[in-house]
C-alpha atoms as a PDB file:
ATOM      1  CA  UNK A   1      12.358   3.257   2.550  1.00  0.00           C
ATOM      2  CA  UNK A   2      10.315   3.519  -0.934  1.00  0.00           C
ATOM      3  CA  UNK A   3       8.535   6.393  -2.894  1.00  0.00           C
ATOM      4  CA  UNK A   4       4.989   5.146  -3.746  1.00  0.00           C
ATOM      5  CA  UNK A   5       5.836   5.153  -7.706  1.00  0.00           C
ATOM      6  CA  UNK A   6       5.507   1.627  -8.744  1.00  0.00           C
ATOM      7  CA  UNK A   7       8.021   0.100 -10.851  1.00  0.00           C
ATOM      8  CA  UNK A   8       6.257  -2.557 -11.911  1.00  0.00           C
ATOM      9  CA  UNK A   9       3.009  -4.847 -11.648  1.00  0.00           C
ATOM     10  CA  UNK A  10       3.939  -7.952 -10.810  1.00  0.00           C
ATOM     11  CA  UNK A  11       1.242 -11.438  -9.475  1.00  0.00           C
ATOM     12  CA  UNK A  12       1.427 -13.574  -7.184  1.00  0.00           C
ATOM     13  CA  UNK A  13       1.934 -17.005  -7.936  1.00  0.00           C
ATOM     14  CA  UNK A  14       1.633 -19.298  -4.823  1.00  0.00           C
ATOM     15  CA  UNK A  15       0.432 -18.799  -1.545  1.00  0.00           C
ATOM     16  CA  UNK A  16       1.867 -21.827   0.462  1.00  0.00           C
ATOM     17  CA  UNK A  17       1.219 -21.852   4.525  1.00  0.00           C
ATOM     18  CA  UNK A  18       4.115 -21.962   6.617  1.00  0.00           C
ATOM     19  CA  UNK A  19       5.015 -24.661   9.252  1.00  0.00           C
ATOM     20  CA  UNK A  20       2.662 -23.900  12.628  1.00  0.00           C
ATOM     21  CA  UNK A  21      -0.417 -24.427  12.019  1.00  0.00           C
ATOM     22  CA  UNK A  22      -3.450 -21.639  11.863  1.00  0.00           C
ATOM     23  CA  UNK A  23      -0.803 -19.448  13.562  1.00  0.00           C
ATOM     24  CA  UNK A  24       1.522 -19.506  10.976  1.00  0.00           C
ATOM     25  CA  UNK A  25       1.803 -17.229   7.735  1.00  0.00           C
ATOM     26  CA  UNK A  26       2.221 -18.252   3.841  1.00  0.00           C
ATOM     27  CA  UNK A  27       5.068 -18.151   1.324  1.00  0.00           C
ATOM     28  CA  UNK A  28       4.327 -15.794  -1.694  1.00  0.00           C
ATOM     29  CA  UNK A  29       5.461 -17.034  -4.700  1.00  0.00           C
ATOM     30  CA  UNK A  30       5.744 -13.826  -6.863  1.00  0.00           C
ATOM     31  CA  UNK A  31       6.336 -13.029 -10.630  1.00  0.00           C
ATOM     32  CA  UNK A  32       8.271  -9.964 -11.042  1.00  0.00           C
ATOM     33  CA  UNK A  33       6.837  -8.625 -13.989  1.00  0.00           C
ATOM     34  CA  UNK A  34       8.465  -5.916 -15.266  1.00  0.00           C
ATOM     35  CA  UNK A  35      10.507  -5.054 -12.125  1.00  0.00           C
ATOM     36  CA  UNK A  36      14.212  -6.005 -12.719  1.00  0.00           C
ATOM     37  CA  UNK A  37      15.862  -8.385 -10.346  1.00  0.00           C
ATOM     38  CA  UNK A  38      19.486  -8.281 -11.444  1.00  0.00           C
ATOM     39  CA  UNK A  39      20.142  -5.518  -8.638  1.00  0.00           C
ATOM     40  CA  UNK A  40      18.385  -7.873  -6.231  1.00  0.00           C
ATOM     41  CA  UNK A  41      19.721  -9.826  -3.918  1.00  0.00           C
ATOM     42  CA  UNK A  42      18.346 -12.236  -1.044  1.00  0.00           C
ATOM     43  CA  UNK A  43      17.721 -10.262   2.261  1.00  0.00           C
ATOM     44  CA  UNK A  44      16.770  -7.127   0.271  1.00  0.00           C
ATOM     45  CA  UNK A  45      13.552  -5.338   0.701  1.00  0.00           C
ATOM     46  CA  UNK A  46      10.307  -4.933  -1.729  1.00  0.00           C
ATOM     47  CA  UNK A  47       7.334  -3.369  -1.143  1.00  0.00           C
ATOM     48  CA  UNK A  48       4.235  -5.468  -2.080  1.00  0.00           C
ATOM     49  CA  UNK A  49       0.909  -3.695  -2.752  1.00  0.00           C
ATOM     50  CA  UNK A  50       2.696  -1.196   0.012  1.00  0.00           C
ATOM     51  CA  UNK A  51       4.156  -3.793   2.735  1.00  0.00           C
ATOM     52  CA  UNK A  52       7.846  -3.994   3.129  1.00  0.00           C
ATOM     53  CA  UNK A  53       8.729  -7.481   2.526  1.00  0.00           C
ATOM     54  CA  UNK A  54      11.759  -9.467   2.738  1.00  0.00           C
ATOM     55  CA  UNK A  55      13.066 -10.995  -0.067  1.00  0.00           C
ATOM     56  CA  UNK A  56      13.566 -15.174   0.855  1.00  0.00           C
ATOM     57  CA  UNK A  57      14.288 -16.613  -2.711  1.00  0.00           C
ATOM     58  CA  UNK A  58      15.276 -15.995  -6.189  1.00  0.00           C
ATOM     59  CA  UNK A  59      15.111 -17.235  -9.454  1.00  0.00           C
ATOM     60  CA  UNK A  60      14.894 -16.185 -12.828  1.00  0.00           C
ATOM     61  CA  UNK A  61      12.057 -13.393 -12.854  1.00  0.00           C
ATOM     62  CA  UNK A  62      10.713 -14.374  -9.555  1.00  0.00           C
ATOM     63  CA  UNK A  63      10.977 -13.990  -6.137  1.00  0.00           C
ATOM     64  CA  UNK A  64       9.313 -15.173  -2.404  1.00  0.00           C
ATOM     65  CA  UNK A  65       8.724 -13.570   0.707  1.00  0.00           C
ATOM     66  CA  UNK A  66       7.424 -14.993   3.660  1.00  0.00           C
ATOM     67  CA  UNK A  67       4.687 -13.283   5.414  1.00  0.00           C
ATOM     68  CA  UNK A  68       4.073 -13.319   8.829  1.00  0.00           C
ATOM     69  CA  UNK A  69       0.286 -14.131  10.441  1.00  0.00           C
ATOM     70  CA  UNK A  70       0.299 -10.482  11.849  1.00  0.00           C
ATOM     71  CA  UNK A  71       0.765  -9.039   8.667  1.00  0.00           C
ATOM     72  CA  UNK A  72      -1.622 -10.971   6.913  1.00  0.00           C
ATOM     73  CA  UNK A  73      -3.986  -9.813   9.569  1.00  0.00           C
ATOM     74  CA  UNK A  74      -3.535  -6.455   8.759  1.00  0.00           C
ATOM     75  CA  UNK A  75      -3.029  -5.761   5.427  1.00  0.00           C
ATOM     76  CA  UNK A  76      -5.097  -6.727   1.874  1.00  0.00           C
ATOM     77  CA  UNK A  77      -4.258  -8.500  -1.211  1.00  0.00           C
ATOM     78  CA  UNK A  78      -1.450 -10.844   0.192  1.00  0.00           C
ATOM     79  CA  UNK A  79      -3.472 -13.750   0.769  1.00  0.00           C
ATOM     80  CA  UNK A  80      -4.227 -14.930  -2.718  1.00  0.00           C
ATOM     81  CA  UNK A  81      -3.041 -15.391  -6.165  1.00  0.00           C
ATOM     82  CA  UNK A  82      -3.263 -12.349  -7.979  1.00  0.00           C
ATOM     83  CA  UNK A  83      -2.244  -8.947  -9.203  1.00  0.00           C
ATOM     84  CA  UNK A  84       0.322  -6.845  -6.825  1.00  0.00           C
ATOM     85  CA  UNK A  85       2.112  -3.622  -7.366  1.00  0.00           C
ATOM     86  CA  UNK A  86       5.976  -3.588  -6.831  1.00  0.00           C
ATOM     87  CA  UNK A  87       8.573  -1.297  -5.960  1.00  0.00           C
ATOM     88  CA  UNK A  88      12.053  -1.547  -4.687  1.00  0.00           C
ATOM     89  CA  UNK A  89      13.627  -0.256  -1.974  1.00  0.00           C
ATOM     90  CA  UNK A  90      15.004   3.203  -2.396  1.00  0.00           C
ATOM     91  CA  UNK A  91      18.590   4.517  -3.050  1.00  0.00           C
ATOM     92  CA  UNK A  92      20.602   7.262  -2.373  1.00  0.00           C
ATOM     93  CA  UNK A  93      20.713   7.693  -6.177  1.00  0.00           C
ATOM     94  CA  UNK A  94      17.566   7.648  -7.278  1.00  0.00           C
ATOM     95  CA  UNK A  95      14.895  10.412  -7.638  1.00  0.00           C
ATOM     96  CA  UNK A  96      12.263  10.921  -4.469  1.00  0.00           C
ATOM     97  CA  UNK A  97       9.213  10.956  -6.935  1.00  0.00           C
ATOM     98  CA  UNK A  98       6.690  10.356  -4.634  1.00  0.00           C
ATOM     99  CA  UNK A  99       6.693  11.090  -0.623  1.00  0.00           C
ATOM    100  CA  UNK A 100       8.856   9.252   1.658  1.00  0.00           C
ATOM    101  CA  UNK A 101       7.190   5.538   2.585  1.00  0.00           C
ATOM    102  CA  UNK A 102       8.032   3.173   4.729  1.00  0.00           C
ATOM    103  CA  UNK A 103       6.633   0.275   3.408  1.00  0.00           C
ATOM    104  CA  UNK A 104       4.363  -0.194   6.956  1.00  0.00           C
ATOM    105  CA  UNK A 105       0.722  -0.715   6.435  1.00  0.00           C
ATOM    106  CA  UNK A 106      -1.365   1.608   8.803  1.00  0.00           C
ATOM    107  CA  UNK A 107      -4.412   0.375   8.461  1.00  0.00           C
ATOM    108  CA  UNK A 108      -7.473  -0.816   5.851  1.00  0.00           C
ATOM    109  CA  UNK A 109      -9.092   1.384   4.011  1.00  0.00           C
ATOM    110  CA  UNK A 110     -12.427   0.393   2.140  1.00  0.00           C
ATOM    111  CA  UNK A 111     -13.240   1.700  -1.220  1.00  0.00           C
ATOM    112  CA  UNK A 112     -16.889   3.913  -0.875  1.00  0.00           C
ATOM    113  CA  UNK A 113     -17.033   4.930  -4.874  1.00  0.00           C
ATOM    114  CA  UNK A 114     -14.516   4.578  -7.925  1.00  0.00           C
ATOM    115  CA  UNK A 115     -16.021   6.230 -10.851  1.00  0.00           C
ATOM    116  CA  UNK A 116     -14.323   8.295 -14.158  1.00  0.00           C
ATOM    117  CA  UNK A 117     -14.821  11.638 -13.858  1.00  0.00           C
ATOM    118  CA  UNK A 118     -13.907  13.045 -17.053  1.00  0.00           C
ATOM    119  CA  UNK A 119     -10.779  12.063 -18.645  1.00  0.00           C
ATOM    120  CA  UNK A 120      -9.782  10.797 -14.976  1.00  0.00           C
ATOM    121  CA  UNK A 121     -10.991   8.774 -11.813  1.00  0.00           C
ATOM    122  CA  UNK A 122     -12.260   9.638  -8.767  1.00  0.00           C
ATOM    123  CA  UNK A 123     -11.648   7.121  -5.833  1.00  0.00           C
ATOM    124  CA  UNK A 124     -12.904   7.535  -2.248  1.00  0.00           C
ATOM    125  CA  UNK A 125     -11.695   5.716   0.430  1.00  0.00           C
ATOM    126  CA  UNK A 126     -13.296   5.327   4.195  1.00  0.00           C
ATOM    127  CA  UNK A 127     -10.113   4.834   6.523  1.00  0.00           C
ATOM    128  CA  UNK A 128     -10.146   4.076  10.375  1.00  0.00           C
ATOM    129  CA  UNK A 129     -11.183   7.286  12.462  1.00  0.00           C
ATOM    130  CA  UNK A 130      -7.644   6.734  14.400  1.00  0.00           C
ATOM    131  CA  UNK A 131      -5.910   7.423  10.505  1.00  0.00           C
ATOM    132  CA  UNK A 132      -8.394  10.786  10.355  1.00  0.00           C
ATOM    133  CA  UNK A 133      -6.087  13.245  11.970  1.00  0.00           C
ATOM    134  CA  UNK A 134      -3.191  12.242   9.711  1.00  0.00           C
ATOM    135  CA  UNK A 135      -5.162  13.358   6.262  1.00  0.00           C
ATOM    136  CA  UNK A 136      -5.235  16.864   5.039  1.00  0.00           C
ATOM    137  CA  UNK A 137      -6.072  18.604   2.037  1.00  0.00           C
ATOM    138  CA  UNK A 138      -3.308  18.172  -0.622  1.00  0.00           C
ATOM    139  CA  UNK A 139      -1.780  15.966   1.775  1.00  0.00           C
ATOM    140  CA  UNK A 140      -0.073  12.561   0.979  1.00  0.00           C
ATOM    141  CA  UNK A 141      -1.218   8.951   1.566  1.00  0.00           C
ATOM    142  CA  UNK A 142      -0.105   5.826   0.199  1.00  0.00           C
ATOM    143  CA  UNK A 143      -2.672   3.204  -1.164  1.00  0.00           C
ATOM    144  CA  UNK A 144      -1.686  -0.446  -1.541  1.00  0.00           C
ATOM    145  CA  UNK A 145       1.928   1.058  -2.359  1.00  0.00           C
ATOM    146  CA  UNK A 146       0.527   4.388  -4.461  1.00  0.00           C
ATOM    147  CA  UNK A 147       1.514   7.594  -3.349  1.00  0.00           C
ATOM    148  CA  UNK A 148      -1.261   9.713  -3.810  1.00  0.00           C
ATOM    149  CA  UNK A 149      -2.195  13.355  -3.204  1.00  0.00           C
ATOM    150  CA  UNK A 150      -5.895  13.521  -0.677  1.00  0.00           C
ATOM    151  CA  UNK A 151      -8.314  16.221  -2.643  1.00  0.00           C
ATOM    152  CA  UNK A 152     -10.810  16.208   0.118  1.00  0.00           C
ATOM    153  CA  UNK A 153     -10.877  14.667   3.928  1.00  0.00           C
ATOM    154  CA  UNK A 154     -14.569  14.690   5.937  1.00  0.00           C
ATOM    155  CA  UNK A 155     -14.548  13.257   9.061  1.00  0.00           C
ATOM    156  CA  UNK A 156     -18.535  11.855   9.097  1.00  0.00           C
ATOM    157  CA  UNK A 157     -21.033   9.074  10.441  1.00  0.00           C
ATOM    158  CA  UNK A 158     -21.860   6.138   7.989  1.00  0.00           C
ATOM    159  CA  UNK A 159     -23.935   3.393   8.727  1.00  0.00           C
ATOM    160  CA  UNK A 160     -23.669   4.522  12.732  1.00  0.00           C
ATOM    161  CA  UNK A 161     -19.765   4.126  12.497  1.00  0.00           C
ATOM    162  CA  UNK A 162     -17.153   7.191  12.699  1.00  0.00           C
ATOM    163  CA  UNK A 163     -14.810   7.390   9.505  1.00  0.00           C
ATOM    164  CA  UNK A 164     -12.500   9.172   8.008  1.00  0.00           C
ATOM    165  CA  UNK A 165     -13.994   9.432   4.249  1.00  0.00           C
ATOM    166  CA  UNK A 166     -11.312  10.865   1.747  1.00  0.00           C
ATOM    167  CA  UNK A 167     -10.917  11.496  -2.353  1.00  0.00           C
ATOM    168  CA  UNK A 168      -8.519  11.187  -4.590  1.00  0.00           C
ATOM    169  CA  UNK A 169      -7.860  11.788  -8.669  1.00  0.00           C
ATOM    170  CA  UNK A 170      -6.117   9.252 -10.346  1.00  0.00           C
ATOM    171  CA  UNK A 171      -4.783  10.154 -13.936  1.00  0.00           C
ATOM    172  CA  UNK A 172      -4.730   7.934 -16.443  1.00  0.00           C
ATOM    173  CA  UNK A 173      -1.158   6.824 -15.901  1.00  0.00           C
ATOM    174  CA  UNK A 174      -1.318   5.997 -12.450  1.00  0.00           C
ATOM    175  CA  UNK A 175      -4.674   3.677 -13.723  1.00  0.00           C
ATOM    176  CA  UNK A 176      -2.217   2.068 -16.497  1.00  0.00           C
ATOM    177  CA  UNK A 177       0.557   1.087 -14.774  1.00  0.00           C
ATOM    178  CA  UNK A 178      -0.844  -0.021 -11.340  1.00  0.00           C
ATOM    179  CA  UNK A 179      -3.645  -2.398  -9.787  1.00  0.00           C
ATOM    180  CA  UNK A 180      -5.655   0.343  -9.077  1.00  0.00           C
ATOM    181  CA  UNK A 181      -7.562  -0.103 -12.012  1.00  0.00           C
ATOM    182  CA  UNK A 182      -9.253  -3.098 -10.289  1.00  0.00           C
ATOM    183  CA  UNK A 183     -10.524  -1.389  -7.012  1.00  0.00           C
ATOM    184  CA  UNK A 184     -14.484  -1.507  -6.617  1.00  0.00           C
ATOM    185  CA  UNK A 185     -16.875  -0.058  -3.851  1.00  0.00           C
ATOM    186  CA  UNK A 186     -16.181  -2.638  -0.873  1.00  0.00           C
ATOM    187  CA  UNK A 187     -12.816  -3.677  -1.537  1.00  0.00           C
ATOM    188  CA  UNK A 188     -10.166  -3.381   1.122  1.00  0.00           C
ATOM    189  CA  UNK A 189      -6.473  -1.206   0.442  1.00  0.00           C
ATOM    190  CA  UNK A 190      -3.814  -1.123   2.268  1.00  0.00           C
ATOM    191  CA  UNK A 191      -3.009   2.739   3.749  1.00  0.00           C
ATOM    192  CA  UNK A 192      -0.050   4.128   4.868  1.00  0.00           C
ATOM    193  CA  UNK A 193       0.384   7.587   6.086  1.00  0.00           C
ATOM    194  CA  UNK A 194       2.400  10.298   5.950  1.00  0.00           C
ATOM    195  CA  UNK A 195       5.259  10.101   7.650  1.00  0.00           C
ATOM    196  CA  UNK A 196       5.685  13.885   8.695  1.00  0.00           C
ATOM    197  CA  UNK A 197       2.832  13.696  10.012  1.00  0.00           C
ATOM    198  CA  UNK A 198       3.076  10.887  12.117  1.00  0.00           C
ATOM    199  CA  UNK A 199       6.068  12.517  13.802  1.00  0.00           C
ATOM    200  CA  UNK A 200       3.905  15.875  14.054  1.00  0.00           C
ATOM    201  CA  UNK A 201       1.465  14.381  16.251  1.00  0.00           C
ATOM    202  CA  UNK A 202       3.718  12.380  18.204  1.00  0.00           C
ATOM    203  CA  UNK A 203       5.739  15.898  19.475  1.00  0.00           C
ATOM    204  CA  UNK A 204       1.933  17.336  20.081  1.00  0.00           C
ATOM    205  CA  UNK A 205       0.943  14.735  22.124  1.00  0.00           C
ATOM    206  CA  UNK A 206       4.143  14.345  24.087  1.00  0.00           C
ATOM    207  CA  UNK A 207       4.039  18.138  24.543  1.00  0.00           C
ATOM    208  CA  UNK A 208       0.718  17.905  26.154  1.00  0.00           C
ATOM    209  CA  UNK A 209       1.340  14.967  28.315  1.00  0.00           C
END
């Protein structure tokens, strides 16, 4: 489990394919930035850009994960060198910041505006239609490992497809100390949603049926 407050920006290094051909995934070579890897040991779980990933290697400020071919499919911003945000697995002893994450990428999201709005930013985000009925109004989402609070949800027509277009502020903080900073209109994120209310539609559904 995680919190969506990153505890560090770290980059990937290397991205090395696996043994099996097209099939196969890639080895991320990863500089830890500021995240501190004394605590960390191999087996243990970090969340990269949002995905929980397994920890394969160690040494010195750096780590590697392997990633499968499924999860490459299916998540953003693992496939090349490049800027990540980081965050460890949570403790029993530490402070629940954010929301409760799971580090399981629900779908892409693709940025539709990121613009400053006064002394902030204002990004929207068109997710899946099948991610729309998990958004609400001062509701939680995570974005490529950011927990974030949703400021507005439409459900709408763009272009002849059905999304799921949503806002969000982002303070300057959140814009200093993560990758955020580099989103533009047309790039993919990573979303995860709320986990409440994944379990709230699962008991609606299953009451229905």
């Amino acid at each position: 489990m995680f919190t969506g407050i990153v505890a560090a920006v770290g980059s990937i290094q290397s991205v090395k394919p696996l043994e099996g051909g097209s099939f196969a995934g890639v080895r991320l070579q990863i500089e830890a930035g500021g995240l501190g890897l004394d605590d960390v040991a191999l087996g243990d779980s970090i969340a990269i850009n949002g995905a929980c990933m397994t920890v394969v290697e160690k040494t010195g400020n750096a780590f590697a994960v392997d990633v499968s071919r499924e999860s490459l499919n299916r998540t953003a911003g693992l496939d090349q060198p490049g800027e990540v945000n980081l965050e460890k697995a949570l403790t029993l002893a530490e402070r629940l910041g954010g929301h409760l994450v799971s580090g399981h990428v629900d779908g892409l999201g693709t940025v539709h505006s990121f613009e400053p709005i006064g002394e902030s930013f204002k990004l929207v985000i068109d997710a899946p239609v099948e991610l729309g009925k998990y958004l609400a109004y001062k509701g939680s989402i995570v974005v490529n490992g950011v927990s974030l609070t949703v400021n507005s949800v439409e459900d709408l027509v763009d272009n002849g497809s059905k999304v799921c277009r949503f806002s969000i502020n982002l303070i300057p903080h959140t814009i200093a100390v993560t990758t955020l900073k580099h989103l533009h209109a047309g790039a993919k994120v990573n979303l995860e949603i709320d986990l409440i209310a994944r379990y709230v539609e699962r008991m609606l559904t299953a009451a229905k049926a």
